[in-house]
C-alpha atoms as a PDB file:
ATOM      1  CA  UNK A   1     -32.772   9.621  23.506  1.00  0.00           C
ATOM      2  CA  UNK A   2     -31.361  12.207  21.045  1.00  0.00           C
ATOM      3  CA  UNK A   3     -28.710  13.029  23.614  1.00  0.00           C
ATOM      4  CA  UNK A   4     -27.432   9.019  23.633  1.00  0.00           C
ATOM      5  CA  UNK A   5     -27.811   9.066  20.303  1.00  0.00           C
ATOM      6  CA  UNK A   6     -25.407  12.177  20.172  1.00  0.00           C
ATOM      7  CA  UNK A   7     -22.793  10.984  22.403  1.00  0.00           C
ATOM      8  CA  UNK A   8     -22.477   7.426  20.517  1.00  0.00           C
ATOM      9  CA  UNK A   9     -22.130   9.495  17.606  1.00  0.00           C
ATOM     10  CA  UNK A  10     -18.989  11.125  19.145  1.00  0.00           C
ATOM     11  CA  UNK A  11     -17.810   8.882  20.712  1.00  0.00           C
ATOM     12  CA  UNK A  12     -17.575   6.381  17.425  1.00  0.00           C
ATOM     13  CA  UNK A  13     -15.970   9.584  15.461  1.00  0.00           C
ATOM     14  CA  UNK A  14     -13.390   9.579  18.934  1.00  0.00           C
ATOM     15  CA  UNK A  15     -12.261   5.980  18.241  1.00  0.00           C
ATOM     16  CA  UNK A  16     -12.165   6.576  14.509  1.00  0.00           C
ATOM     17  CA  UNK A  17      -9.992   9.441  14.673  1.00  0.00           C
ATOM     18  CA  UNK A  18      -7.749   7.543  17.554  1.00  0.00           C
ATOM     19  CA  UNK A  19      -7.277   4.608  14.935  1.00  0.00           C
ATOM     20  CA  UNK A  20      -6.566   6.635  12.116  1.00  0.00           C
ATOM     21  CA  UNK A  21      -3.797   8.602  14.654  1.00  0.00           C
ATOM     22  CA  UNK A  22      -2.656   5.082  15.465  1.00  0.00           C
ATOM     23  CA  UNK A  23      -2.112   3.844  11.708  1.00  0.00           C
ATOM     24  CA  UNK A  24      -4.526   0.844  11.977  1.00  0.00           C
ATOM     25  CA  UNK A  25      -5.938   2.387   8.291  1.00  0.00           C
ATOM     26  CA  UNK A  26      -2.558   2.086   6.542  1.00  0.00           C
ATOM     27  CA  UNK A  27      -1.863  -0.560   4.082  1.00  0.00           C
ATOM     28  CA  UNK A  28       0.864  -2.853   5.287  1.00  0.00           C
ATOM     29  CA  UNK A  29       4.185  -2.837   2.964  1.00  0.00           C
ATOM     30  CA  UNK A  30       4.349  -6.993   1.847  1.00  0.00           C
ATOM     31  CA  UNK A  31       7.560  -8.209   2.425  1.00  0.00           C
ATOM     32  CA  UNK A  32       9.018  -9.730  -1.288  1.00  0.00           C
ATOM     33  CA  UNK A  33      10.687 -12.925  -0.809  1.00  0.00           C
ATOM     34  CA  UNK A  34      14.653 -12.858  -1.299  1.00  0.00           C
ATOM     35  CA  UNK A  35      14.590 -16.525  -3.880  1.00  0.00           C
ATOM     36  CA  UNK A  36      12.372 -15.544  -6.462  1.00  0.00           C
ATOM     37  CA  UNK A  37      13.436 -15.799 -10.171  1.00  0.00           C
ATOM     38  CA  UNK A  38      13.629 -12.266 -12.044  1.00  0.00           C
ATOM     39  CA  UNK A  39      11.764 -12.174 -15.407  1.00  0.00           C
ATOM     40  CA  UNK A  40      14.008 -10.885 -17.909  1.00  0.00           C
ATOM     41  CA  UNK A  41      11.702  -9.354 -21.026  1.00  0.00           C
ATOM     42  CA  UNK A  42      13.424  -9.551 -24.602  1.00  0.00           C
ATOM     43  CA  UNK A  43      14.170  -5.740 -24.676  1.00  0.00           C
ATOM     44  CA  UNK A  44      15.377  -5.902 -21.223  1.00  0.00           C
ATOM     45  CA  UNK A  45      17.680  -8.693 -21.737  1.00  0.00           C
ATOM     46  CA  UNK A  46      21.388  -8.316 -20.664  1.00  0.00           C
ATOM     47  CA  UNK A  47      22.791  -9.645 -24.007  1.00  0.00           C
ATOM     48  CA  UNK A  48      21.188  -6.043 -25.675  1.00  0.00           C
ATOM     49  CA  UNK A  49      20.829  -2.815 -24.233  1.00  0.00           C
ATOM     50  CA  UNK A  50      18.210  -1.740 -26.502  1.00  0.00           C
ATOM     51  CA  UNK A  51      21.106   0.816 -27.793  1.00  0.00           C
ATOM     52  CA  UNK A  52      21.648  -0.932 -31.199  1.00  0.00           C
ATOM     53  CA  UNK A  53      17.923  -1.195 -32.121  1.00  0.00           C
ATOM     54  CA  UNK A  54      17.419   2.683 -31.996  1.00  0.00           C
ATOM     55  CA  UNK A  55      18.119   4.385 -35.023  1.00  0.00           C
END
């Protein structure tokens, strides 16, 4: 019994380590949609650089 016990104990660690090799762990990169508005803050905006408030 302890030796079954041992060998699905390795052999759970074997198909842990084979789908952490594999990438199945890593976070998948979410694709940003191309038409979504950009939010402009007021220090940020185009009309001031931010150059002119700086003293």
């Amino acid at each position: 019994m302890k030796a079954l016990f041992l060998a699905v104990v390795v052999l759970n660690l074997a198909v842990f380590l084979w789908e952490y090799r594999s990438g199945a762990f890593a976070a998948p990169e979410a694709a940003v949609p191309e038409n979504l508005e950009t939010i402009v803050l007021v220090g940020e905006s185009p009309v001031s650089d931010g150059s002119a408030d700086k003293k």
